[in-house]
Protein backbone atom coordinates (compact mmCIF):
# COMPACT_ATOMS: atom_id res chain seq x y z
CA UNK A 1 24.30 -11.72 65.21
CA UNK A 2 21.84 -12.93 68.11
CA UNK A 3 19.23 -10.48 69.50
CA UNK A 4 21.48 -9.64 72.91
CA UNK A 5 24.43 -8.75 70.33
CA UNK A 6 22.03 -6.52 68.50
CA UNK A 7 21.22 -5.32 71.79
CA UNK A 8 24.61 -4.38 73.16
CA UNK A 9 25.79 -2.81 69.89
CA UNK A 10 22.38 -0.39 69.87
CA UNK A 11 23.09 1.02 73.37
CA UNK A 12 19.81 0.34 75.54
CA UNK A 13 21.12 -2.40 77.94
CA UNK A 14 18.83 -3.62 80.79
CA UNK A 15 21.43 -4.31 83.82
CA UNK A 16 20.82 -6.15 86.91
CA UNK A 17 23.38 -5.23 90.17
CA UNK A 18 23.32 -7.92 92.86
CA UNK A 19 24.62 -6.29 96.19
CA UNK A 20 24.52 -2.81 95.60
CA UNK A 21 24.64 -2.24 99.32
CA UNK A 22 28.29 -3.47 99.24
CA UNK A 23 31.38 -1.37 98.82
CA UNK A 24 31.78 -2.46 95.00
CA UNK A 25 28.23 -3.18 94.47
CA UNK A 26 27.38 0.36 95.63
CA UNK A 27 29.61 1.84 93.36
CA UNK A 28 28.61 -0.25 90.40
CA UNK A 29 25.10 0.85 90.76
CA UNK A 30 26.67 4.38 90.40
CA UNK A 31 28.32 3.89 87.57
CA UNK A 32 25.13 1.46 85.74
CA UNK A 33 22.68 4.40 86.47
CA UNK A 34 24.59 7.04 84.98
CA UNK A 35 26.53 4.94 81.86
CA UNK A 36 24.70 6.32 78.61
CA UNK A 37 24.22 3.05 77.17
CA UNK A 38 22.19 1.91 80.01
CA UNK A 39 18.40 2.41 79.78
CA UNK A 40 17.37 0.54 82.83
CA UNK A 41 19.43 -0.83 86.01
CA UNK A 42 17.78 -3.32 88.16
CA UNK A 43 19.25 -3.34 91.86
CA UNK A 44 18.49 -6.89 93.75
CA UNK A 45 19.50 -7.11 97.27
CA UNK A 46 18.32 -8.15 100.53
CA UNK A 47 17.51 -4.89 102.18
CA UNK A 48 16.63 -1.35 100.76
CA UNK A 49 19.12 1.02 98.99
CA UNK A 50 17.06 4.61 100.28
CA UNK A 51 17.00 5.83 96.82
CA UNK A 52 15.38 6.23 93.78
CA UNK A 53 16.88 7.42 89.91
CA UNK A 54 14.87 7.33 86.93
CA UNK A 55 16.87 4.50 85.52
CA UNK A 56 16.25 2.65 88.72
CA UNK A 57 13.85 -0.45 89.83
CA UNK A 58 14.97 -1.94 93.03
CA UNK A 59 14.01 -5.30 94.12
CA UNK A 60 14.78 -6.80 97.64
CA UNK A 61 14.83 -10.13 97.97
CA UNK A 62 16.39 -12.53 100.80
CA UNK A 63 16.82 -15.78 100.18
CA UNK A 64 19.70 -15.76 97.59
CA UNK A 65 19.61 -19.92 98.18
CA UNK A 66 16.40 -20.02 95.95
CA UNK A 67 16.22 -17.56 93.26
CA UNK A 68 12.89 -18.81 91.20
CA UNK A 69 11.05 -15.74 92.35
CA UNK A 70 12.89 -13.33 90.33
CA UNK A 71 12.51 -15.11 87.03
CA UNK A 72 10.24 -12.83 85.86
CA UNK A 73 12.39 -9.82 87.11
CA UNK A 74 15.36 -11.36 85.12
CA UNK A 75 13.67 -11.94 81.82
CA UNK A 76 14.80 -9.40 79.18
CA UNK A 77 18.49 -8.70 80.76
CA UNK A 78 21.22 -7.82 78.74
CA UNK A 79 23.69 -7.79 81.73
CA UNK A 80 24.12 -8.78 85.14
CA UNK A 81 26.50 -7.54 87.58
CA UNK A 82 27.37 -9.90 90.72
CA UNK A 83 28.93 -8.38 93.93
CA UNK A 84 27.35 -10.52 96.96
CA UNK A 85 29.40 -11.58 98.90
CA UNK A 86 31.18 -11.98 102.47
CA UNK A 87 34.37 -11.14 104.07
CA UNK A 88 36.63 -14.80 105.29
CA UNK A 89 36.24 -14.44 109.24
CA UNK A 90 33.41 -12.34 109.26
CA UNK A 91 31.10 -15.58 108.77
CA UNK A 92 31.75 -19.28 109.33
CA UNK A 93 33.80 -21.34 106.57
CA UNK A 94 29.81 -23.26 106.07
CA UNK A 95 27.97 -19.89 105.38
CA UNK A 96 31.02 -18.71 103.52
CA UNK A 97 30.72 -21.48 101.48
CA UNK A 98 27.20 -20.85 101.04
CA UNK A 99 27.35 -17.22 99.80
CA UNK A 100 30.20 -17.39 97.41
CA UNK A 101 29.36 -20.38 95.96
CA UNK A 102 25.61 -21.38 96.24
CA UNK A 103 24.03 -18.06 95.95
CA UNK A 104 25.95 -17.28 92.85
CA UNK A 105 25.08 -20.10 91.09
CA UNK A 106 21.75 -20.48 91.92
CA UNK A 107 21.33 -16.65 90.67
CA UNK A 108 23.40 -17.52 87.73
CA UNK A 109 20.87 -20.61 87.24
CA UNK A 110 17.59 -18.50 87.14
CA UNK A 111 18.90 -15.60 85.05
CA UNK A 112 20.09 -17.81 82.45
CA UNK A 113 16.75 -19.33 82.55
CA UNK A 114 15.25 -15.76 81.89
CA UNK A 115 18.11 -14.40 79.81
CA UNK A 116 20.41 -16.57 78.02
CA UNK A 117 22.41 -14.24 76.37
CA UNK A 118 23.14 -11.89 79.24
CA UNK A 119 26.92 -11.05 80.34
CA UNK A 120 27.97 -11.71 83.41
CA UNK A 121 30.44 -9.87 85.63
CA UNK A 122 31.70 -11.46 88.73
CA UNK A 123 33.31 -10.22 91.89
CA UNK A 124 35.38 -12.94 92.37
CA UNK A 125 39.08 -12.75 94.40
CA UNK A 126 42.81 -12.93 93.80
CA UNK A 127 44.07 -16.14 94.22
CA UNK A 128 40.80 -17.67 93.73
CA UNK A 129 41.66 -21.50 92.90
CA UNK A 130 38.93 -23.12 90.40
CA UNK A 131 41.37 -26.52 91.08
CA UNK A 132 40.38 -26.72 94.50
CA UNK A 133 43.45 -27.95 95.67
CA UNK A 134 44.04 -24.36 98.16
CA UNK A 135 44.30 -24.43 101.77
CA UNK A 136 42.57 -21.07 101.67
CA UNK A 137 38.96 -21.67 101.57
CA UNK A 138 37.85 -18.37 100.28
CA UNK A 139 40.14 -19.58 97.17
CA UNK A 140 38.49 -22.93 96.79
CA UNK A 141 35.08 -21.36 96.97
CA UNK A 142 35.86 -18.47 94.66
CA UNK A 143 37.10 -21.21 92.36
CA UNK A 144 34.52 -23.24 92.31
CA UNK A 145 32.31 -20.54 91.49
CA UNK A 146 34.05 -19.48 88.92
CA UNK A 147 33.92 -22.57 87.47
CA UNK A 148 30.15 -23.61 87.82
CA UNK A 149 29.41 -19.65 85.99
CA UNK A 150 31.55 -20.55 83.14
CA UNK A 151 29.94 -23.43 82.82
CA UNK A 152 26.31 -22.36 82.38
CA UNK A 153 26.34 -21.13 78.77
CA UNK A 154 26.85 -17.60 79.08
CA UNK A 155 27.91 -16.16 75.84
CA UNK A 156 30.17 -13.28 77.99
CA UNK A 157 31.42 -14.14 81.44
CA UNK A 158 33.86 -11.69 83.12
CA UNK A 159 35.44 -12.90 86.45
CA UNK A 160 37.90 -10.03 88.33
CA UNK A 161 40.28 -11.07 90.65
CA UNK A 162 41.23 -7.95 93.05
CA UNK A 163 43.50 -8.14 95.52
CA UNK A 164 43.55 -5.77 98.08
CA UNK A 165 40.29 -3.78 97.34
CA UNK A 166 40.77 0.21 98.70
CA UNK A 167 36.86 1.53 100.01
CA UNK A 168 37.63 5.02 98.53
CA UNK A 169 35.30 6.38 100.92
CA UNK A 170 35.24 6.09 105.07
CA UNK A 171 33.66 3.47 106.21
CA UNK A 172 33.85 0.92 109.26
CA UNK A 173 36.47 -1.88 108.22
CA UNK A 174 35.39 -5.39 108.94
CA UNK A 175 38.49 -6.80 111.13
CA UNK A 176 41.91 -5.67 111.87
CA UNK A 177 43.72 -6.65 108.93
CA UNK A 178 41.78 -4.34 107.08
CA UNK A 179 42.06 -1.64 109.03
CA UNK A 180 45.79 -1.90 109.04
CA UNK A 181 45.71 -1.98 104.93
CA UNK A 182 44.23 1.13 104.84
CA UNK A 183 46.48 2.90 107.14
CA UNK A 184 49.08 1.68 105.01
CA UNK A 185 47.46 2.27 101.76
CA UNK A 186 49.25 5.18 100.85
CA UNK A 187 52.70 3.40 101.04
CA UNK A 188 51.35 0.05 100.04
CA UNK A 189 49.97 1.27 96.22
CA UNK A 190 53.44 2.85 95.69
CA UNK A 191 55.22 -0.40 96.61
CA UNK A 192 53.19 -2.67 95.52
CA UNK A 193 50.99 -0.95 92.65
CA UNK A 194 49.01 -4.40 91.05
CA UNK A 195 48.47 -5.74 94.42
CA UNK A 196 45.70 -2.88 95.54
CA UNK A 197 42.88 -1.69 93.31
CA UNK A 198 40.28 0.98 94.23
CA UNK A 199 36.76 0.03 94.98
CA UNK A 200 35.28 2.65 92.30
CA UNK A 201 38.13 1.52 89.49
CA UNK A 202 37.07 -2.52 90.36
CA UNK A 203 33.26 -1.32 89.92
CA UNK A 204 33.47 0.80 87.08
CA UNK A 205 35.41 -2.22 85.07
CA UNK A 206 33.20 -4.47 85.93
CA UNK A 207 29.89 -2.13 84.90
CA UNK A 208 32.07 -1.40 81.56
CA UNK A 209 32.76 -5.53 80.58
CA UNK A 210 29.14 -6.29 81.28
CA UNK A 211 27.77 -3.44 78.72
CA UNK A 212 30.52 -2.00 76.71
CA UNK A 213 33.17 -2.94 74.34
CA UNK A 214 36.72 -2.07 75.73
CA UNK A 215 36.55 -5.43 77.44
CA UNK A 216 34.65 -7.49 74.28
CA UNK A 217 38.02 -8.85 73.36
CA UNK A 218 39.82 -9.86 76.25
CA UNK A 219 39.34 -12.28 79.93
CA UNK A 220 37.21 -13.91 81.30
CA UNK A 221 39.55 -13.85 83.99
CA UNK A 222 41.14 -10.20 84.94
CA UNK A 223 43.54 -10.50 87.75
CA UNK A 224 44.62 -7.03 89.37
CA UNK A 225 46.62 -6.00 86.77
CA UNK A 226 44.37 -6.31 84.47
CA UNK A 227 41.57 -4.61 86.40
CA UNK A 228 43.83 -1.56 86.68
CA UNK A 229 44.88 -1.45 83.20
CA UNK A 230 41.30 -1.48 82.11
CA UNK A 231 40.59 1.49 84.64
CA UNK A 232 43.23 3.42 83.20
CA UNK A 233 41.93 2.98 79.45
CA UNK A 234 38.17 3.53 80.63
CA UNK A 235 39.65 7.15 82.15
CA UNK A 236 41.78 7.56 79.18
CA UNK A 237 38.11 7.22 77.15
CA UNK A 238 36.63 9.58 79.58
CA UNK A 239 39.09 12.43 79.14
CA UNK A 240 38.69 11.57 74.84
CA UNK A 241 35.13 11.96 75.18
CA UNK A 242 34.70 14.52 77.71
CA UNK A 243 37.51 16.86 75.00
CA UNK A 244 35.48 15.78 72.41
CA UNK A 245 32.18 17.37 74.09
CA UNK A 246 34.31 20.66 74.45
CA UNK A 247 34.97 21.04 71.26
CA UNK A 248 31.42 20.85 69.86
């Protein structure tokens, strides 16, 4: 058993959340700071969160395209959580590609530098195409950076695939077709159940495969359906543990 498996199976994980100011990001910061087996969350991002925890350090830092400053921030991570990222039309196909692609790896690059035997959760997208033979380019670029992650040496890389990704909370929608999906949310989830995921669900699953062990056994890759099934068993280990507090 390596040190970072010690680690995980003792309970005091050191997380980092990229992009906490994001829909998922934000609520995988939630869900890091108050997880009991988390001792210390470390929340990188470009601009400031407004908040403070006990568990929390915050780091901002904007040029995602070089990532050598943080080494030192990195070193000692058990888990990293990766949510930066950019809606397709919102930015041009060059800086999309630059986001999704470059930033993650070069994050990936210096972390694994600092912290070899760190997990890795990754925001990634349904239909994401690690061939690179899509039209879409969202899909080529998710791809591709799925690829280059499982390729660095990670001993635990989780990749979800959501499809359409419900914000939970109000919030201003980045283009139309958005909008329209959450009008129709309500019907859409009851027609088409594994092809919408909550935002706080997607999060929570991705905080749980980084640092606990419902997930030890199963991806990397978790398309929708898998992302809901493992926010049904983490609830179904909430209630257990939560009856289990009642009766002591």
């Amino acid at each position: 058993m390596t040190t970072t498996d010690q680690e995980r199976s003792s309970g005091r994980e050191r997380v980092v959340v990229v992009g906490a100011s994001g829909m998922v990001g934000r609520y995988a910061l939630r869900y890091a700071l108050e997880n009991e087996a988390v001792e210390c969350v470390t929340s990188i991002g470009r601009r400031s969160l407004g908040m403070s925890h006990p568990k929390l350090k915050e780091i901002q830092h904007r040029d995602f395209a070089n990532c050598s400053a943080l080494a030192d921030t990195l070193s000692g991570q058990d888990a990293a959580v990766f949510c930066l990222g950019a809606y397709t039309g919102t930015v041009s196909d060059a800086e999309l590609r630059t986001i999704t692609v470059d930033y993650t790896v070069e994050f990936a690059r210096v972390l694994y530098g600092s912290s070899a035997g760190a997990a890795f959760s990754f925001l990634s997208g349904s239909g994401a195409d690690p061939t690179g033979r899509s039209r879409m380019p969202f899909a080529r670029y998710k791809g591709e950076a799925e690829n280059a992650l499982l390729a660095v040496g990670f001993p635990h890389v989780y990749i979800f695939r959501p499809a359409y990704i419900y914000p939970v909370e109000p919030r201003k929608e980045p283009n139309f077709s958005y909008r329209l999906l959450r009008a129709i949310y309500p019907a859409f989830r009851i027609l088409f159940p594994n092809q919408v995921i909550r935002a706080d669900d997607l999060a929570r699953g991705m905080v749980d495969a980084a640092v606990g062990e419902i997930a030890e056994q199963r991806g990397p890759v978790f398309e929708n359906r898998d992302i809901r099934a493992l926010a049904d068993e983490l609830r179904t280990q909430a209630r257990s543990h939560a009856n289990k507090s009642v009766a002591l």
